[in-house]
N, C-alpha and C. Protein backbone atom coordinates (compact mmCIF):
# COMPACT_ATOMS: atom_id res chain seq x y z
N UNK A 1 53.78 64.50 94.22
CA UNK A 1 53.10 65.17 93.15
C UNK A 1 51.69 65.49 93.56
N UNK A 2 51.27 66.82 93.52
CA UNK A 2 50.01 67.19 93.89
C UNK A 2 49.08 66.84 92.76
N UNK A 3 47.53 66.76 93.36
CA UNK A 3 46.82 65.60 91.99
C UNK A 3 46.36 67.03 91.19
N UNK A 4 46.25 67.12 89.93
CA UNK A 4 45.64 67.91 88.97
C UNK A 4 44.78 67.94 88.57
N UNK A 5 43.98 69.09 87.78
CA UNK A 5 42.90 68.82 87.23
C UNK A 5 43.16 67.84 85.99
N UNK A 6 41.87 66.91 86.10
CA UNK A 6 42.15 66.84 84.05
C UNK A 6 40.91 66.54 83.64
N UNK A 7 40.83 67.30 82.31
CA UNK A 7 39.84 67.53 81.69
C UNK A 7 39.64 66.02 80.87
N UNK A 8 37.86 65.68 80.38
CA UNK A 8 37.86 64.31 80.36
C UNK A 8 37.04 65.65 78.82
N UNK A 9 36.97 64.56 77.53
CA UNK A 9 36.12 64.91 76.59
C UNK A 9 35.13 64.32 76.74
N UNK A 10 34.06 64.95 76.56
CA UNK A 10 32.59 64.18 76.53
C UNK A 10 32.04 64.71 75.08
N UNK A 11 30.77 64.18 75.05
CA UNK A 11 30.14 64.22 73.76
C UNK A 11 29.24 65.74 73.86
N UNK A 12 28.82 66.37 72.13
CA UNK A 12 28.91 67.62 72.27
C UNK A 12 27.65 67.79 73.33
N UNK A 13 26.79 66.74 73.93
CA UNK A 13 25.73 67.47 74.33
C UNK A 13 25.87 67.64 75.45
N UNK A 14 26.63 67.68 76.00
CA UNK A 14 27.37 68.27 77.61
C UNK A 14 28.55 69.00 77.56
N UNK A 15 28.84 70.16 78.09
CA UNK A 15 29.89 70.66 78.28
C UNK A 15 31.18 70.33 79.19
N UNK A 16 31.93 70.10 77.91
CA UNK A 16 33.51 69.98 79.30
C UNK A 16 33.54 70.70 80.50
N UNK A 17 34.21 69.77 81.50
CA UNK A 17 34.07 70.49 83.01
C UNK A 17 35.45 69.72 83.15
N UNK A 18 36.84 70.54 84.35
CA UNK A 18 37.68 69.60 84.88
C UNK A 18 36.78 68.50 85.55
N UNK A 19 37.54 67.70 85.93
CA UNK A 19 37.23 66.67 87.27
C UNK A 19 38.49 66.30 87.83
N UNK A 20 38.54 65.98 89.24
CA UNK A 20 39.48 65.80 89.96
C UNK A 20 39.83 64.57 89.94
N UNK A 21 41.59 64.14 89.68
CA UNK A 21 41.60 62.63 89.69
C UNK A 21 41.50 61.83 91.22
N UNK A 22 40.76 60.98 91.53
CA UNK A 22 40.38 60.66 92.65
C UNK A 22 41.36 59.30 93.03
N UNK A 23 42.21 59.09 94.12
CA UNK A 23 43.03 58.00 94.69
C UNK A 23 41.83 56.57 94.76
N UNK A 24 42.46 55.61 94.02
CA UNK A 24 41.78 54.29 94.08
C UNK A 24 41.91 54.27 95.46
N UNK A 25 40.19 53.66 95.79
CA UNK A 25 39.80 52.85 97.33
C UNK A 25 39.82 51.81 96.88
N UNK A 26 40.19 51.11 98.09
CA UNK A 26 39.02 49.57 97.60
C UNK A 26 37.93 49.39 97.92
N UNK A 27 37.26 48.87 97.39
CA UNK A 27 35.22 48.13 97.52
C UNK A 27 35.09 47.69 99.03
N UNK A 28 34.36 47.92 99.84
CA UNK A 28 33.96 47.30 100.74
C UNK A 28 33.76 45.85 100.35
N UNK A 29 34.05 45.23 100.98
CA UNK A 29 33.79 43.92 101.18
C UNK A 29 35.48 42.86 100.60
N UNK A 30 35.83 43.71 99.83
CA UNK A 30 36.77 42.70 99.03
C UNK A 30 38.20 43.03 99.40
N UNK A 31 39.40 41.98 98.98
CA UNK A 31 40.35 42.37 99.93
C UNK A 31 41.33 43.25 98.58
N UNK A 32 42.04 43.94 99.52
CA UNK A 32 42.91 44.85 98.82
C UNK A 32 44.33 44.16 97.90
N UNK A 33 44.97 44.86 97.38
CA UNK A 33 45.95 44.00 96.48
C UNK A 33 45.51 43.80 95.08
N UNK A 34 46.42 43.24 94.75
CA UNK A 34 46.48 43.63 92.74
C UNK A 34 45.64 42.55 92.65
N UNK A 35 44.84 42.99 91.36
CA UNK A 35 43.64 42.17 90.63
C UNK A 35 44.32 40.93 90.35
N UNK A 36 43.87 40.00 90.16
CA UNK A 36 44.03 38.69 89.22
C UNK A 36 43.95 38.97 88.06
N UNK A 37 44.89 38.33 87.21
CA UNK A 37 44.87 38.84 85.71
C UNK A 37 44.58 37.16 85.67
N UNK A 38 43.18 37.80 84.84
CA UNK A 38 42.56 36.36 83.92
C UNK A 38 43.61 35.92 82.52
N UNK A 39 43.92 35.12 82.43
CA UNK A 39 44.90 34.70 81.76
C UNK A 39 43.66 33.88 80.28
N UNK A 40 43.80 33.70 78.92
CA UNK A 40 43.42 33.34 77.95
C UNK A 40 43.13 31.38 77.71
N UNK A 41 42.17 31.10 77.87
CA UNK A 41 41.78 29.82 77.94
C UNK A 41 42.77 28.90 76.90
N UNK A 42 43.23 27.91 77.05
CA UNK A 42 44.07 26.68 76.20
C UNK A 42 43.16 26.74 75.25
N UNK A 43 43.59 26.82 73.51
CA UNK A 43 42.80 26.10 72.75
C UNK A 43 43.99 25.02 72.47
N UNK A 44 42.98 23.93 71.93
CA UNK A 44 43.08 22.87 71.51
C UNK A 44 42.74 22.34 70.19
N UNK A 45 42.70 21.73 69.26
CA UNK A 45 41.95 20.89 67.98
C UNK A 45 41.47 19.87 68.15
N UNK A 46 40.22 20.06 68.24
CA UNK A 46 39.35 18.72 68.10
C UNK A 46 38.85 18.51 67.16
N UNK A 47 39.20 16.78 66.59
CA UNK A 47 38.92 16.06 65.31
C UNK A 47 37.40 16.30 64.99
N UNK A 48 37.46 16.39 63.73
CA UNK A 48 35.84 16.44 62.69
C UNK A 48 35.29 17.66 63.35
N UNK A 49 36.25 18.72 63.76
CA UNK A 49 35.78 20.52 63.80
C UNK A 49 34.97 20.75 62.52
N UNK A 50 34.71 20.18 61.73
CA UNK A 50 33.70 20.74 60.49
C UNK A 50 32.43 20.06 60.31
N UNK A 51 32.01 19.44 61.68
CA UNK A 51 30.58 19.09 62.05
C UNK A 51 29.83 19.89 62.75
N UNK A 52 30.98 21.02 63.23
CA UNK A 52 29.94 22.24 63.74
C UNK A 52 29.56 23.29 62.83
N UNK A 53 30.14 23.15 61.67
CA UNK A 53 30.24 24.46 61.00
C UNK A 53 28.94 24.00 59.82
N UNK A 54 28.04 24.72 58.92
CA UNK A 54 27.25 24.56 58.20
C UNK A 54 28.09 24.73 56.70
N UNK A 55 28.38 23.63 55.89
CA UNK A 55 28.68 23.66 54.58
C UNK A 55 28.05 24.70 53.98
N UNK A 56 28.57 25.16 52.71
CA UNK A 56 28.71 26.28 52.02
C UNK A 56 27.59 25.99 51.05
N UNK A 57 27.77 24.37 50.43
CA UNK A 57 26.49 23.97 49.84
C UNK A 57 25.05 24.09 49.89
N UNK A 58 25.38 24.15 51.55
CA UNK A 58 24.02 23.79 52.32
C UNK A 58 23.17 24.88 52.36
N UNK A 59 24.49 26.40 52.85
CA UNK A 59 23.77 27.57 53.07
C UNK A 59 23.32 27.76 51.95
N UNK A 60 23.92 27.63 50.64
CA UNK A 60 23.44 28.13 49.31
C UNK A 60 22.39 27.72 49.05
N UNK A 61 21.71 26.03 49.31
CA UNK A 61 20.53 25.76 49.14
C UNK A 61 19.42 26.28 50.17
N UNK A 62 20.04 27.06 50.90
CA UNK A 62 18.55 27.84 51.75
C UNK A 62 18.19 29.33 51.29
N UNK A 63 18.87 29.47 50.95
CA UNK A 63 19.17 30.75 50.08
C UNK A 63 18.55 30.80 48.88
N UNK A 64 18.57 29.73 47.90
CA UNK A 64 18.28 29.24 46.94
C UNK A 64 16.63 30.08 46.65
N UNK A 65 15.79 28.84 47.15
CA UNK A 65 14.41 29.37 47.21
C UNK A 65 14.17 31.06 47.59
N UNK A 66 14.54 31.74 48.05
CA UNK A 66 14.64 33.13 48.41
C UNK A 66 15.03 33.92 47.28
N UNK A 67 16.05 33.42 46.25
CA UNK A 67 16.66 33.78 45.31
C UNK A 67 15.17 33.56 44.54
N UNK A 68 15.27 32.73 44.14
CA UNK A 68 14.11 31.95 42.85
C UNK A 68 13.14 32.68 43.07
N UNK A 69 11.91 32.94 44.55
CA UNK A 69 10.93 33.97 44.67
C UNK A 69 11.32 35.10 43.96
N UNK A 70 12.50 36.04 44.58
CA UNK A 70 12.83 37.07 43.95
C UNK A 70 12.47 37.05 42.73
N UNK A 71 13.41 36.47 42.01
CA UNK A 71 13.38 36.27 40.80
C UNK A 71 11.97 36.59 40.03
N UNK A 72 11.21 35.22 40.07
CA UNK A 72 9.52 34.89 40.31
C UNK A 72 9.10 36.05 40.15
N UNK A 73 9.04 37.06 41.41
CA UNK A 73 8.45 38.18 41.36
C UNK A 73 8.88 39.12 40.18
N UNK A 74 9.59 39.72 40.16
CA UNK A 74 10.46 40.32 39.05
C UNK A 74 9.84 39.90 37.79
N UNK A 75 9.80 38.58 37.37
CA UNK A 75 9.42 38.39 35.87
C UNK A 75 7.96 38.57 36.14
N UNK A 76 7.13 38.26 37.09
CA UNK A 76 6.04 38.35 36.71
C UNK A 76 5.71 39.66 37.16
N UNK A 77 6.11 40.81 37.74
CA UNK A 77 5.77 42.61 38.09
C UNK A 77 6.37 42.96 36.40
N UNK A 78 7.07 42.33 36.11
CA UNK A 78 7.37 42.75 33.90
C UNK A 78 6.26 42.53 33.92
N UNK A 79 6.29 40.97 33.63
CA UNK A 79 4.63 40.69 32.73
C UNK A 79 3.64 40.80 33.09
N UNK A 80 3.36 41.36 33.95
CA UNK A 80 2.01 42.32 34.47
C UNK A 80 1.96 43.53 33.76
N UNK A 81 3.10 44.67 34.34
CA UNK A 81 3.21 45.67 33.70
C UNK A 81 3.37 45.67 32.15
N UNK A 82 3.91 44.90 31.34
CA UNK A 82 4.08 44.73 29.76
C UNK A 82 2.53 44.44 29.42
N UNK A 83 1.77 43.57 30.22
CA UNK A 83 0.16 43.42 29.89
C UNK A 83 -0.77 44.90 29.77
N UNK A 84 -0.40 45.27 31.43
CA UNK A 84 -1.18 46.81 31.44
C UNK A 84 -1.20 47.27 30.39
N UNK A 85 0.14 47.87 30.13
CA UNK A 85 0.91 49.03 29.19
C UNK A 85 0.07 48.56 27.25
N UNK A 86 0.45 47.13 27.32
CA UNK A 86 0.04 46.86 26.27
C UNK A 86 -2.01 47.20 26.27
N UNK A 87 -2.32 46.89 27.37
CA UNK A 87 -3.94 47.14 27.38
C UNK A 87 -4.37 48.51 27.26
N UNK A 88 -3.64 49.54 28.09
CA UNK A 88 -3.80 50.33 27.91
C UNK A 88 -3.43 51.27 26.32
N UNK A 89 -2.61 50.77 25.98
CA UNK A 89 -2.57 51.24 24.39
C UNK A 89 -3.47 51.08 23.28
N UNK A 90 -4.32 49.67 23.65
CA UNK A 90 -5.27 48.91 22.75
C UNK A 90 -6.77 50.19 22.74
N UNK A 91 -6.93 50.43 24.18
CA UNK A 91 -7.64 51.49 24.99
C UNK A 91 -7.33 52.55 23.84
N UNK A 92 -6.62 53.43 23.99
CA UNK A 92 -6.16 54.38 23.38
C UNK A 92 -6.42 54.43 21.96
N UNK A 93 -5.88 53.55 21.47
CA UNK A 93 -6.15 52.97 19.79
C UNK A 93 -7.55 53.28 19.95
N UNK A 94 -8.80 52.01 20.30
CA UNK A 94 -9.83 52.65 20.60
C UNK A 94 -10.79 53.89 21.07
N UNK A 95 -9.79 54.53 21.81
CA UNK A 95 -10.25 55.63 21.65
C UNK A 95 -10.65 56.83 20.90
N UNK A 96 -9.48 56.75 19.90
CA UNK A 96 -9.01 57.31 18.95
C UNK A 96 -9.77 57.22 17.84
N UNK A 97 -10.06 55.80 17.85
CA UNK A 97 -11.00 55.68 16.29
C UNK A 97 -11.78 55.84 16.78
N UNK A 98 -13.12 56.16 17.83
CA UNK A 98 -13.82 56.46 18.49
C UNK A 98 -14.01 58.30 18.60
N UNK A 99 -13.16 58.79 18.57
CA UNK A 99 -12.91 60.21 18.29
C UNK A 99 -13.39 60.85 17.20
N UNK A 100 -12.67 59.58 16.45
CA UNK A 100 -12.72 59.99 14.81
C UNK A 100 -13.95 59.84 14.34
N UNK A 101 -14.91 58.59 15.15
CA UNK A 101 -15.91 58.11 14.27
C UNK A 101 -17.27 59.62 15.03
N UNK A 102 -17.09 59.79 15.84
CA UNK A 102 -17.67 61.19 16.09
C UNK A 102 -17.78 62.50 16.19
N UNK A 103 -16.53 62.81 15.57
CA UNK A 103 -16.12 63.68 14.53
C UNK A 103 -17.11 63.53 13.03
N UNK A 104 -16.79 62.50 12.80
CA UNK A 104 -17.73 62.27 11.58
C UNK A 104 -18.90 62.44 11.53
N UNK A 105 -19.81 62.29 12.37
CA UNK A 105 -20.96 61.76 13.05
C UNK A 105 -21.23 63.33 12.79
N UNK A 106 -21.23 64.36 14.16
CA UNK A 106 -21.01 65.62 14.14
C UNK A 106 -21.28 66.65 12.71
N UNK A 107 -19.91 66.13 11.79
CA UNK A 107 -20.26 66.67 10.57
C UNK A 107 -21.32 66.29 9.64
N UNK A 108 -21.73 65.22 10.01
CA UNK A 108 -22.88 64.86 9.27
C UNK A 108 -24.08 65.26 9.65
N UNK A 109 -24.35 65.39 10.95
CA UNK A 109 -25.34 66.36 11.54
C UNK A 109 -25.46 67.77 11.05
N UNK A 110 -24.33 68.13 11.12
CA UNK A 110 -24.10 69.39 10.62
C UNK A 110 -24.86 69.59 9.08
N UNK A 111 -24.44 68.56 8.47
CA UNK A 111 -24.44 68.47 6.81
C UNK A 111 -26.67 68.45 7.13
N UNK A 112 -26.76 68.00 7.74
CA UNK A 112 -28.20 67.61 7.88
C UNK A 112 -29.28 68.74 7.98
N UNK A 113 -28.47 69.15 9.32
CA UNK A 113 -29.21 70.35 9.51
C UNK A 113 -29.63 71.63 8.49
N UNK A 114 -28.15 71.36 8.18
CA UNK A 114 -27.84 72.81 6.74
C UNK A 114 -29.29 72.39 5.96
N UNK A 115 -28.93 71.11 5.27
CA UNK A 115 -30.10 71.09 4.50
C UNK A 115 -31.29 71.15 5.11
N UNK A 116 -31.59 71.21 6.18
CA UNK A 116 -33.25 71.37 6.82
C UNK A 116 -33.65 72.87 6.47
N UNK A 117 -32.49 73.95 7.16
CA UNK A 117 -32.72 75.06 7.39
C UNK A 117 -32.07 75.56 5.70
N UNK A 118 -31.67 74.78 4.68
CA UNK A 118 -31.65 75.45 3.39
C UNK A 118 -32.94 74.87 2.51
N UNK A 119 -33.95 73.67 3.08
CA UNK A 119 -35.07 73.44 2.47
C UNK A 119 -36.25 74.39 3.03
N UNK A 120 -36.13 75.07 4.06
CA UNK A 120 -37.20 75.18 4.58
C UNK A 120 -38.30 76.95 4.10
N UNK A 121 -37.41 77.37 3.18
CA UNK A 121 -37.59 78.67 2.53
C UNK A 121 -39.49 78.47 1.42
N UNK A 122 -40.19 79.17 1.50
CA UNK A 122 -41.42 78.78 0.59
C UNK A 122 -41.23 78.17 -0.78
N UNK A 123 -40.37 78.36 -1.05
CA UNK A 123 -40.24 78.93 -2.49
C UNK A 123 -40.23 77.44 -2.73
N UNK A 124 -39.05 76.99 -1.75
CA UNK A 124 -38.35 75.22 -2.39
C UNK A 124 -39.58 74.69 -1.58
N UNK A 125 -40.23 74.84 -0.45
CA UNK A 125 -41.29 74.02 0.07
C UNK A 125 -42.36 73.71 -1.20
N UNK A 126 -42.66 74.82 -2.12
CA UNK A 126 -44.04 74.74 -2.95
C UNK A 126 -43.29 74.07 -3.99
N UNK A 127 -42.02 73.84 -4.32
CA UNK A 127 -41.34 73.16 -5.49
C UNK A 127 -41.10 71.65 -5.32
N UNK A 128 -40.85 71.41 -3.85
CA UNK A 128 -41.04 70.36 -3.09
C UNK A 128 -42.46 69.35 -3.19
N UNK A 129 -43.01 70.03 -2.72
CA UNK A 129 -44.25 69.43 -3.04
C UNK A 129 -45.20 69.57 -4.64
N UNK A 130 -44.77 70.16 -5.40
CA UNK A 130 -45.38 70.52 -6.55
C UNK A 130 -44.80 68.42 -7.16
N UNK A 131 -43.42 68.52 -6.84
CA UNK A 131 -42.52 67.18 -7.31
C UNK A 131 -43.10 66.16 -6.65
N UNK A 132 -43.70 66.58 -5.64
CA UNK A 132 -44.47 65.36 -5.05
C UNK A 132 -45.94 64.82 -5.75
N UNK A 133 -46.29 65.65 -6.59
CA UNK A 133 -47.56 65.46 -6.81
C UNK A 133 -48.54 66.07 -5.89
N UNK A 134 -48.47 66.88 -4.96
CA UNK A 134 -49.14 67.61 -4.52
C UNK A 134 -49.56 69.11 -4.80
N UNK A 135 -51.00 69.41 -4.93
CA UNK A 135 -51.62 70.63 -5.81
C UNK A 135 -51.92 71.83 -4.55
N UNK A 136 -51.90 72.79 -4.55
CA UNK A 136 -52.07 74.15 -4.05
C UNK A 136 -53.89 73.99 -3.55
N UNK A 137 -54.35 73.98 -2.31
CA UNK A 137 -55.45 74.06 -2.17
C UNK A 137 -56.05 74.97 -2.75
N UNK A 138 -57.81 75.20 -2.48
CA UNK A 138 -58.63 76.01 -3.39
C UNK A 138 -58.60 76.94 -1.94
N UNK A 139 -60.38 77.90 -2.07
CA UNK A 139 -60.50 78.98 -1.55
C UNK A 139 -61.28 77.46 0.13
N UNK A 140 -61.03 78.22 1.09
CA UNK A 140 -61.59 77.63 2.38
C UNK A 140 -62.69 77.98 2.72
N UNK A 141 -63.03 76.74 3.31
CA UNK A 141 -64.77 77.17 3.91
C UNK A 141 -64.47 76.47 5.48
N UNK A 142 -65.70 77.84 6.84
CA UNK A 142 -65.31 77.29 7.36
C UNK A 142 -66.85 76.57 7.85
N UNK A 143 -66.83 76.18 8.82
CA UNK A 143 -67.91 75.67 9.73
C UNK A 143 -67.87 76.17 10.88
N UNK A 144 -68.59 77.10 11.75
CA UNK A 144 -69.05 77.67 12.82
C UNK A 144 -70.53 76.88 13.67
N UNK A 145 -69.57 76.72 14.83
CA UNK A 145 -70.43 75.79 15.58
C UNK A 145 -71.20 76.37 16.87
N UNK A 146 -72.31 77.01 16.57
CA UNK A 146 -73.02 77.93 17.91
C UNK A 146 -73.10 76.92 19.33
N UNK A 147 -73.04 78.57 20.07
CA UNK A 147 -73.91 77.32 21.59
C UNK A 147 -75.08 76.16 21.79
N UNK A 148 -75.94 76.49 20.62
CA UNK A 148 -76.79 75.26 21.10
C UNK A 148 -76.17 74.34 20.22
N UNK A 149 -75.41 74.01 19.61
CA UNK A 149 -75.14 72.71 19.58
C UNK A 149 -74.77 72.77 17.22
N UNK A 150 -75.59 74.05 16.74
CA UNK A 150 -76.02 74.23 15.30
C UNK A 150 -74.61 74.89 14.80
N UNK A 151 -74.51 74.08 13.46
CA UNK A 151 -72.94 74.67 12.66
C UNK A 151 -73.78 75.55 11.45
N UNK A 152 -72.89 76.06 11.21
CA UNK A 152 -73.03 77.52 10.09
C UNK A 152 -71.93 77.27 9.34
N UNK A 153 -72.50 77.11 7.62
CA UNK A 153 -71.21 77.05 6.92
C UNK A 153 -70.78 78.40 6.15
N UNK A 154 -69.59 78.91 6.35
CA UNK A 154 -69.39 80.31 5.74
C UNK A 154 -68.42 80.07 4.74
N UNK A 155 -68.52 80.51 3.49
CA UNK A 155 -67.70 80.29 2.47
C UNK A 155 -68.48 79.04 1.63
N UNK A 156 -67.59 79.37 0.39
CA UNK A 156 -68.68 77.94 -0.65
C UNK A 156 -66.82 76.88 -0.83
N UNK A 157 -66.89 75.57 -0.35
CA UNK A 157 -65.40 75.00 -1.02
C UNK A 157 -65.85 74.48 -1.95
N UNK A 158 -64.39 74.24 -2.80
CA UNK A 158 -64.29 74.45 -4.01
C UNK A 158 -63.16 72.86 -3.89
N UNK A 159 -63.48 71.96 -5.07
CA UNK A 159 -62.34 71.08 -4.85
C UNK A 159 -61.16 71.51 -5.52
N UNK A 160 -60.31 70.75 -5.33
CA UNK A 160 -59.22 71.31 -5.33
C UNK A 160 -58.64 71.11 -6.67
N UNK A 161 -57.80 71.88 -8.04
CA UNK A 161 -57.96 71.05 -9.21
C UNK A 161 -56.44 69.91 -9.46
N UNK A 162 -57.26 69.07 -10.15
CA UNK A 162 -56.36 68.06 -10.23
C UNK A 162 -54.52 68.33 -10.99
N UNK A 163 -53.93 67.62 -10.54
CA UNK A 163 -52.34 67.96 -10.76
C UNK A 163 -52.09 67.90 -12.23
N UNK A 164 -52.83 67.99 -13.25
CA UNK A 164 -52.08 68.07 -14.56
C UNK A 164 -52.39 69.98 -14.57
N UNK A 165 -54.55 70.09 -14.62
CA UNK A 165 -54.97 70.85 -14.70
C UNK A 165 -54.44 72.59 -14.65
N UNK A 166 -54.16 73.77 -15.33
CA UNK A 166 -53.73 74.82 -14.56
C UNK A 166 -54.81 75.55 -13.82
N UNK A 167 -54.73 76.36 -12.73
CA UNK A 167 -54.80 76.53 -12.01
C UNK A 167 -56.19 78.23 -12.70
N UNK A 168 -57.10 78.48 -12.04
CA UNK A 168 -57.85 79.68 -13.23
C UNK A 168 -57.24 80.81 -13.12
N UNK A 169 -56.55 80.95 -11.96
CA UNK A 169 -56.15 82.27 -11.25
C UNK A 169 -54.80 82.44 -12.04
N UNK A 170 -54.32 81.54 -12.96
CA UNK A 170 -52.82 81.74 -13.44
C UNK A 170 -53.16 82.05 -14.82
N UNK A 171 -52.70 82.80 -15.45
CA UNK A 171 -52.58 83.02 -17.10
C UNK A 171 -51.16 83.11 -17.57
N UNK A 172 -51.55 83.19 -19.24
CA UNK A 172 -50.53 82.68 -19.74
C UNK A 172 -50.40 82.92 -21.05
């Protein structure tokens, strides 16, 4: 029988190629003739075989503590997060009435102002002060003070008349 090609599969990152099947040599050094077939070692049973093996109990108690951390962690990443969540809501609440209370604030400024800029007309200023007990000055005098040092009085004052009194310039 003449030897043939035969194609071997390889993996996709090389491309199939024949290869030629090649006649077994033998190795330098070693002698020719059929291999030794290693034959499968005797087992046997040897008494108290379950002193090598680790009880089931045993592994469970190493395990154990590993379990329990877990655990550990878990309840306390809740009750951390249930703390946040709850803090942060308290936050919020606070904020809120905090919103509100300057909102209020705001409108009351508002309310303030109005009345500044709705008192500030003559009419309510001289009605304002009339309620105060305060009277309408007289005619003004002034005092002129020259360079060397001498004042000049221009105008004659007049006191001012008292708050029951009317006024001469008004009739009636």
């Amino acid at each position: 029988m003449a030897s043939r090609p035969v194609r071997v599969q390889t993996s996709g990152a090389l491309p199939s190629r024949p290869l030629r099947a090649l006649p077994s040599r033998p190795a330098r050094g070693r002698a020719t003739g059929p291999t030794p077939r290693v034959s499968a070692p005797a087992l046997r049973l040897v008494p108290g075989g379950d002193a090598g093996r680790t009880p089931r109990g045993l592994l469970g108690s190493r395990r154990a503590p590993f379990v329990l951390l877990v655990v550990a962690l878990l309840v306390l990443t809740t009750l951390g997060l249930l703390v946040l969540n709850t803090a942060v809501a308290v936050n919020s609440l606070k904020a809120t009435a905090l919103r509100t209370a300057n909102a209020e604030k705001a409108e009351e400024v508002q309310r303030l102002e109005q009345q500044v800029v709705d008192g500030a007309t003559p009419a309510q200023l001289a009605a304002a002060a009339a309620a105060a007990g305060l009277v309408p000055a007289g005619a003004a005098a002034y005092l002129v003070v020259a360079p060397d040092g001498s004042a000049t009085l221009r105008g004659t004052p007049e006191p001012a008349p008292a708050p029951g009194e009317p006024e001469a310039g008004e009739g009636g």
